[in-house]
N, C-alpha and C. Protein backbone atom coordinates (compact mmCIF):
# COMPACT_ATOMS: atom_id res chain seq x y z
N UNK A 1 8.89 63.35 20.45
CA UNK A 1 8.94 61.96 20.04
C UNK A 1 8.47 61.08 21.22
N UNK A 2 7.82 60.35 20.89
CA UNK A 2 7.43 58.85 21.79
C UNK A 2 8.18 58.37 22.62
N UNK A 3 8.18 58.23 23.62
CA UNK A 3 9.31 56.89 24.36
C UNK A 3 9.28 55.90 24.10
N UNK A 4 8.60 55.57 22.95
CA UNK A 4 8.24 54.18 22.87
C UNK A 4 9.76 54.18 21.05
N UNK A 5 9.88 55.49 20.91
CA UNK A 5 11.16 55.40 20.38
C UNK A 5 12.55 55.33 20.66
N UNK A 6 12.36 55.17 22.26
CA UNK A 6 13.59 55.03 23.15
C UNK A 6 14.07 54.24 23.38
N UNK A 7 13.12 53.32 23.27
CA UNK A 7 12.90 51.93 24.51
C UNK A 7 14.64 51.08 24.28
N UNK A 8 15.45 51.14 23.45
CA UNK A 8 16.92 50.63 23.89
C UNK A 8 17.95 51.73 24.29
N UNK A 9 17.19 53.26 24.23
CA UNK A 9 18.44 53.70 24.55
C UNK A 9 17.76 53.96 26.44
N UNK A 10 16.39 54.01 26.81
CA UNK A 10 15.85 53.50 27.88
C UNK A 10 16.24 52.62 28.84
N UNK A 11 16.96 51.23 28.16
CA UNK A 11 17.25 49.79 28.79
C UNK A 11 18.81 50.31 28.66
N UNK A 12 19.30 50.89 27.96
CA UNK A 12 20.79 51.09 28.14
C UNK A 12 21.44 52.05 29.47
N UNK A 13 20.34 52.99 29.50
CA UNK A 13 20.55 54.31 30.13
C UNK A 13 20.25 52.98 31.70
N UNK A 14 19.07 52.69 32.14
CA UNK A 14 18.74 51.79 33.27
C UNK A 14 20.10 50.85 33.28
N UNK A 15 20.44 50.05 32.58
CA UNK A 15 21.73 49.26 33.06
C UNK A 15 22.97 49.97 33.39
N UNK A 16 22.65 51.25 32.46
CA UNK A 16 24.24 51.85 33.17
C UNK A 16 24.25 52.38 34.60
N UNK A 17 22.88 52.83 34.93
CA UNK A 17 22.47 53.92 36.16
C UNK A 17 22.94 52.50 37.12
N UNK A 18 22.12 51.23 36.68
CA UNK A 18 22.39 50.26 37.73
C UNK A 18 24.38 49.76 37.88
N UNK A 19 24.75 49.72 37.16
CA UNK A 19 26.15 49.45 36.95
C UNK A 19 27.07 50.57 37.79
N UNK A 20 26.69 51.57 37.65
CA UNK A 20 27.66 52.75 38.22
C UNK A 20 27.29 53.12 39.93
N UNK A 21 25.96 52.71 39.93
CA UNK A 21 25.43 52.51 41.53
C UNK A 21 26.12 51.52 42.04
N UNK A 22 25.94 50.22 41.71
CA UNK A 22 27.01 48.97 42.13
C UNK A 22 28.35 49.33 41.98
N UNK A 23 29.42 50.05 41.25
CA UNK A 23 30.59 50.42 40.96
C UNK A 23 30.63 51.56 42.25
N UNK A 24 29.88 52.13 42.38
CA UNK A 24 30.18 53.47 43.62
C UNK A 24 29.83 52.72 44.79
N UNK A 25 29.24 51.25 45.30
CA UNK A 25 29.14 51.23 46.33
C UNK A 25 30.19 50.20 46.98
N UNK A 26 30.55 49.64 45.51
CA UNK A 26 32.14 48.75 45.50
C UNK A 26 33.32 49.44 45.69
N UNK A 27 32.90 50.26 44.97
CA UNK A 27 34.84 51.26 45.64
C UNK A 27 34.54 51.53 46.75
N UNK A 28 33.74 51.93 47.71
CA UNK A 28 33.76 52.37 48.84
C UNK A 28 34.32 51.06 49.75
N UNK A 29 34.15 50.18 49.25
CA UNK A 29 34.50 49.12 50.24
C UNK A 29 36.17 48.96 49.78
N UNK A 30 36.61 49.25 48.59
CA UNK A 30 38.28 49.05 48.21
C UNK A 30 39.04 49.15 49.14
N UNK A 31 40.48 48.49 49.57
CA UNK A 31 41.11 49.35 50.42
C UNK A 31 41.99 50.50 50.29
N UNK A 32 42.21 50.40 49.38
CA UNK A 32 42.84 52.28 48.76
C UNK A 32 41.61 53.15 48.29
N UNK A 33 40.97 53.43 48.76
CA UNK A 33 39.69 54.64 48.33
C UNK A 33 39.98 55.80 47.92
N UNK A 34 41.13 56.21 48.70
CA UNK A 34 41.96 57.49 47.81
C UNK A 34 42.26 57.32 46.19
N UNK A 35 42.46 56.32 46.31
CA UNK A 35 42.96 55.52 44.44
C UNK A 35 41.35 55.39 43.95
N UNK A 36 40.54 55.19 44.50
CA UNK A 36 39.08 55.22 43.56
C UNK A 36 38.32 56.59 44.12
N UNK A 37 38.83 57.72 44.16
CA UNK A 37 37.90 59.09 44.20
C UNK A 37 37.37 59.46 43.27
N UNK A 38 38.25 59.55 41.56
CA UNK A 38 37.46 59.77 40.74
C UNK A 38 36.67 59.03 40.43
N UNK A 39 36.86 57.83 40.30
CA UNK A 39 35.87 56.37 39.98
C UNK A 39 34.69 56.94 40.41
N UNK A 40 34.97 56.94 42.07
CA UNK A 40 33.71 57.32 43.06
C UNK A 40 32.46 58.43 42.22
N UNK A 41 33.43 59.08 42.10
CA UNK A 41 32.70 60.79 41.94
C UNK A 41 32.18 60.70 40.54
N UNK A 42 32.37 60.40 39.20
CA UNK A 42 32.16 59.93 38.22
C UNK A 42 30.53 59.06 38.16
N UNK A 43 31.02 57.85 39.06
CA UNK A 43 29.93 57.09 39.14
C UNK A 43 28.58 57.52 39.51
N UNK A 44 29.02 58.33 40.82
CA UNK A 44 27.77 59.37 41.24
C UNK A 44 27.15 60.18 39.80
N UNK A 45 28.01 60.99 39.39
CA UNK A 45 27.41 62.01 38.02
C UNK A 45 26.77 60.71 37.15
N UNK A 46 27.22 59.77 36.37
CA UNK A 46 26.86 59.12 35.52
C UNK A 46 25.53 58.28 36.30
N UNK A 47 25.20 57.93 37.16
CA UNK A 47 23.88 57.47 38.02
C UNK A 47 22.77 58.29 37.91
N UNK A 48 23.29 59.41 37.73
CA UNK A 48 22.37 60.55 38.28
C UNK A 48 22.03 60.93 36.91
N UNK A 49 22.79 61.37 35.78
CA UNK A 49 22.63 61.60 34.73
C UNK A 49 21.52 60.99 33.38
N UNK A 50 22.21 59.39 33.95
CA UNK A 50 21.60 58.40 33.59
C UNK A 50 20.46 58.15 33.90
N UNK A 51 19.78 58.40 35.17
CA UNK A 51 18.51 58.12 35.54
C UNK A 51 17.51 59.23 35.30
N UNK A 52 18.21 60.61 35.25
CA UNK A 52 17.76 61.56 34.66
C UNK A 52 16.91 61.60 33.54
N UNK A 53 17.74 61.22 32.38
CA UNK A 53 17.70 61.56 30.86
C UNK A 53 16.64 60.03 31.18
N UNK A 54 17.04 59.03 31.57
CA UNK A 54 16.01 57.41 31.41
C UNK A 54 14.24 58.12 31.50
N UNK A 55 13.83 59.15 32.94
CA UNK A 55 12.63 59.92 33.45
C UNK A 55 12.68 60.82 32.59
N UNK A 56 13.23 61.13 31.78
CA UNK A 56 12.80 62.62 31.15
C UNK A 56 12.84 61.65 29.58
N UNK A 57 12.96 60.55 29.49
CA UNK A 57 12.58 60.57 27.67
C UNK A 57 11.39 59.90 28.03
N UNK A 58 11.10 58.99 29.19
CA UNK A 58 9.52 58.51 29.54
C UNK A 58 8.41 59.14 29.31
N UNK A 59 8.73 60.62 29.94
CA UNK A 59 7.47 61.44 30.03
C UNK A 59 7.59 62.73 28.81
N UNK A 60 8.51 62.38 27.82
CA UNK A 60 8.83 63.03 26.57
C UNK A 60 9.21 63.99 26.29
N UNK A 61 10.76 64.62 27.09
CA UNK A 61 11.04 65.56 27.34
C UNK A 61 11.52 66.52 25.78
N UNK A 62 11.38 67.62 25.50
CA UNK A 62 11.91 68.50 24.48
C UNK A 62 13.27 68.39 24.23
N UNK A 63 13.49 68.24 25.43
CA UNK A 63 15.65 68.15 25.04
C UNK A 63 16.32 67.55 25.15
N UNK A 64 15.70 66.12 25.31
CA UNK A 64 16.44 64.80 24.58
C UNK A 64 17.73 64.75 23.39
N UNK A 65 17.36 65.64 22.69
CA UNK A 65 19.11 65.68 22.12
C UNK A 65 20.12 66.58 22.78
N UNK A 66 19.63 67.28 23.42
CA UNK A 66 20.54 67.91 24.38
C UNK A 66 21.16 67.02 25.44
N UNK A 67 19.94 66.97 26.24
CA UNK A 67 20.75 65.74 27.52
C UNK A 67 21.16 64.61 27.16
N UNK A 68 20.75 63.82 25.74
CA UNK A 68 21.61 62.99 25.92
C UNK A 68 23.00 62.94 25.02
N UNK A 69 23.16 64.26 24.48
CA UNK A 69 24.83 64.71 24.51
C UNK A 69 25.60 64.43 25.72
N UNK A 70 24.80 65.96 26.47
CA UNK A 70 25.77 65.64 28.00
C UNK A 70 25.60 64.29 28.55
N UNK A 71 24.65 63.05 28.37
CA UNK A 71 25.10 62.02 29.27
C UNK A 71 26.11 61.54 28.58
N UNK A 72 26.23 61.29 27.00
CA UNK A 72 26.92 60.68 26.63
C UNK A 72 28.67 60.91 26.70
N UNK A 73 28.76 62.14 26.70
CA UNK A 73 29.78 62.70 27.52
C UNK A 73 30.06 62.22 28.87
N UNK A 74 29.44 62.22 30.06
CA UNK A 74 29.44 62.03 31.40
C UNK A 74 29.82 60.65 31.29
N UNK A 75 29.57 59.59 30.50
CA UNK A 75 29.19 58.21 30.58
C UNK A 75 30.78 57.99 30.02
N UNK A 76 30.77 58.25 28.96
CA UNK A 76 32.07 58.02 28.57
C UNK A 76 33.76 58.27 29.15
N UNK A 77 33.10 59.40 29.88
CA UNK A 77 34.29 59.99 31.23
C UNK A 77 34.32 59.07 32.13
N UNK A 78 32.99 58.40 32.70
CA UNK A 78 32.76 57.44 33.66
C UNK A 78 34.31 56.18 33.10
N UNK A 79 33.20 55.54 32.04
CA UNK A 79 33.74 54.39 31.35
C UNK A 79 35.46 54.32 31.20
N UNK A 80 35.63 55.67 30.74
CA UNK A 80 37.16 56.11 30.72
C UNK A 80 38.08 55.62 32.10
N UNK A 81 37.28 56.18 33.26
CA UNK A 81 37.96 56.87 34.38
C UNK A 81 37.66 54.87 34.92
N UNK A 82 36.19 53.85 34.80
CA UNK A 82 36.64 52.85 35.32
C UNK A 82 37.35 51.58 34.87
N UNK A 83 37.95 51.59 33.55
CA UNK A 83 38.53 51.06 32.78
C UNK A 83 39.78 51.02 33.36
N UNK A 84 40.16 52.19 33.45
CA UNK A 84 41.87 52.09 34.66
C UNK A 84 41.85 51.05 35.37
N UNK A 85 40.65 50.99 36.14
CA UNK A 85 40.86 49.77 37.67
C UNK A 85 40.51 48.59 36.96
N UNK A 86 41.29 47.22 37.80
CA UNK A 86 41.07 46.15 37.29
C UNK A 86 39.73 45.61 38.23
N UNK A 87 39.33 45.97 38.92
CA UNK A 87 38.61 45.70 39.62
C UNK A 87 36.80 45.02 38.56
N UNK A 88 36.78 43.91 38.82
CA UNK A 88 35.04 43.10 38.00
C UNK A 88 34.56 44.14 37.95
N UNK A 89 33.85 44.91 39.09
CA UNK A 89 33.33 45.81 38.92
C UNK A 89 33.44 47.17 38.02
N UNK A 90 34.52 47.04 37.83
CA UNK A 90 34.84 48.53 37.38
C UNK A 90 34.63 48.57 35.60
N UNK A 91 35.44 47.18 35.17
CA UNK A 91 35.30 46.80 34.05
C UNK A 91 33.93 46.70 33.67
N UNK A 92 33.36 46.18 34.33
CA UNK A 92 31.19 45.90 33.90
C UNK A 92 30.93 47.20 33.66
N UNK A 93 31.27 48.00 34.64
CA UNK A 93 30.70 49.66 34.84
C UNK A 93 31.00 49.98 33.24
N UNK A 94 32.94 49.90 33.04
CA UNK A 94 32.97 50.71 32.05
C UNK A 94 32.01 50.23 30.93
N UNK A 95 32.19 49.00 30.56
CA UNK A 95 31.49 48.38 29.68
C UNK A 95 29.92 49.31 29.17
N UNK A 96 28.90 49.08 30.42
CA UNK A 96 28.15 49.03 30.62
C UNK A 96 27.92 51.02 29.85
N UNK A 97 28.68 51.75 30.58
CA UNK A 97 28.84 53.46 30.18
C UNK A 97 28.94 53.30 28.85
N UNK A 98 30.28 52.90 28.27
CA UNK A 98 30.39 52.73 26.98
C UNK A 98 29.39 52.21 25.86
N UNK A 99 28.38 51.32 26.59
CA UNK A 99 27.06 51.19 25.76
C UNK A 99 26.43 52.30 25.45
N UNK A 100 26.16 52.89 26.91
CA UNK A 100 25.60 53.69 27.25
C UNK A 100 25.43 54.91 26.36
N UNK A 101 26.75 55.05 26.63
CA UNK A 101 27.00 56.68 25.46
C UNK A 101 26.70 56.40 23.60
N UNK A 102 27.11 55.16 23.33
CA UNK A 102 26.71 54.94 22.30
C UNK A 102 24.90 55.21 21.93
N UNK A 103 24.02 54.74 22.93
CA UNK A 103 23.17 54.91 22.55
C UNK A 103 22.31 56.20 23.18
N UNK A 104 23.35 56.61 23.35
CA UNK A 104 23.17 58.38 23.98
C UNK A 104 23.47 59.12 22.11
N UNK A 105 24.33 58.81 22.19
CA UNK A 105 24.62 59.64 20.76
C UNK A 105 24.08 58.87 19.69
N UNK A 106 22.87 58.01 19.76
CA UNK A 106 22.33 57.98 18.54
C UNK A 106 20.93 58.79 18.66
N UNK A 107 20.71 59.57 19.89
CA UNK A 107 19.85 60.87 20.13
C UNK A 107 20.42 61.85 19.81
N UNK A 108 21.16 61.96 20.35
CA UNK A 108 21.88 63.71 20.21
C UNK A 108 22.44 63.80 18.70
């Protein structure tokens, strides 16, 4: 399929990658960091995931319903795990995942 059949789950996948980059570089500055490890670690997978599956439906990858199961999974763990913290940031993040996976699973 086209990427040009992507193009919102494309802009979703890019805002989350950007959201969870800003969320991982904000907890690092928290002063309990022990209290944001999973946040941390989460954010990393869902960045990475996210920017992944964003380069691989561009150049029209075969297993687009595959990967974007697992992001939508990853994203939603994210969203889960930054919803706990009250932190602006954390809330945008989840927000932002929770799009995310939605329009992850209207691939998969």
């Amino acid at each position: 399929m086209s990427h040009e059949n992507y193009q919102s789950a494309i802009k979703a996948l890019h805002e989350c990658m950007e959201a969870c980059n800003h969320c991982y570089d904000a907890c690092l500055q928290e002063d309990d960091i022990k209290m944001m490890a999973q946040c941390i670690r989460l954010d990393r997978e869902c960045a990475d995931i996210c920017g992944y599956l964003e380069q691989a439906l561009v150049r029209g990858t075969p297993f687009a319903a595959e990967l974007a199961n697992v992001c939508a999974k990853i994203c939603e763990d994210c969203g889960n795990e930054c919803k706990k913290h009250d932190h602006d940031h954390c809330q945008k993040c989840a927000e932002a995942c929770f799009q995310c996976a939605d329009a992850c699973k209207s691939i998969a």
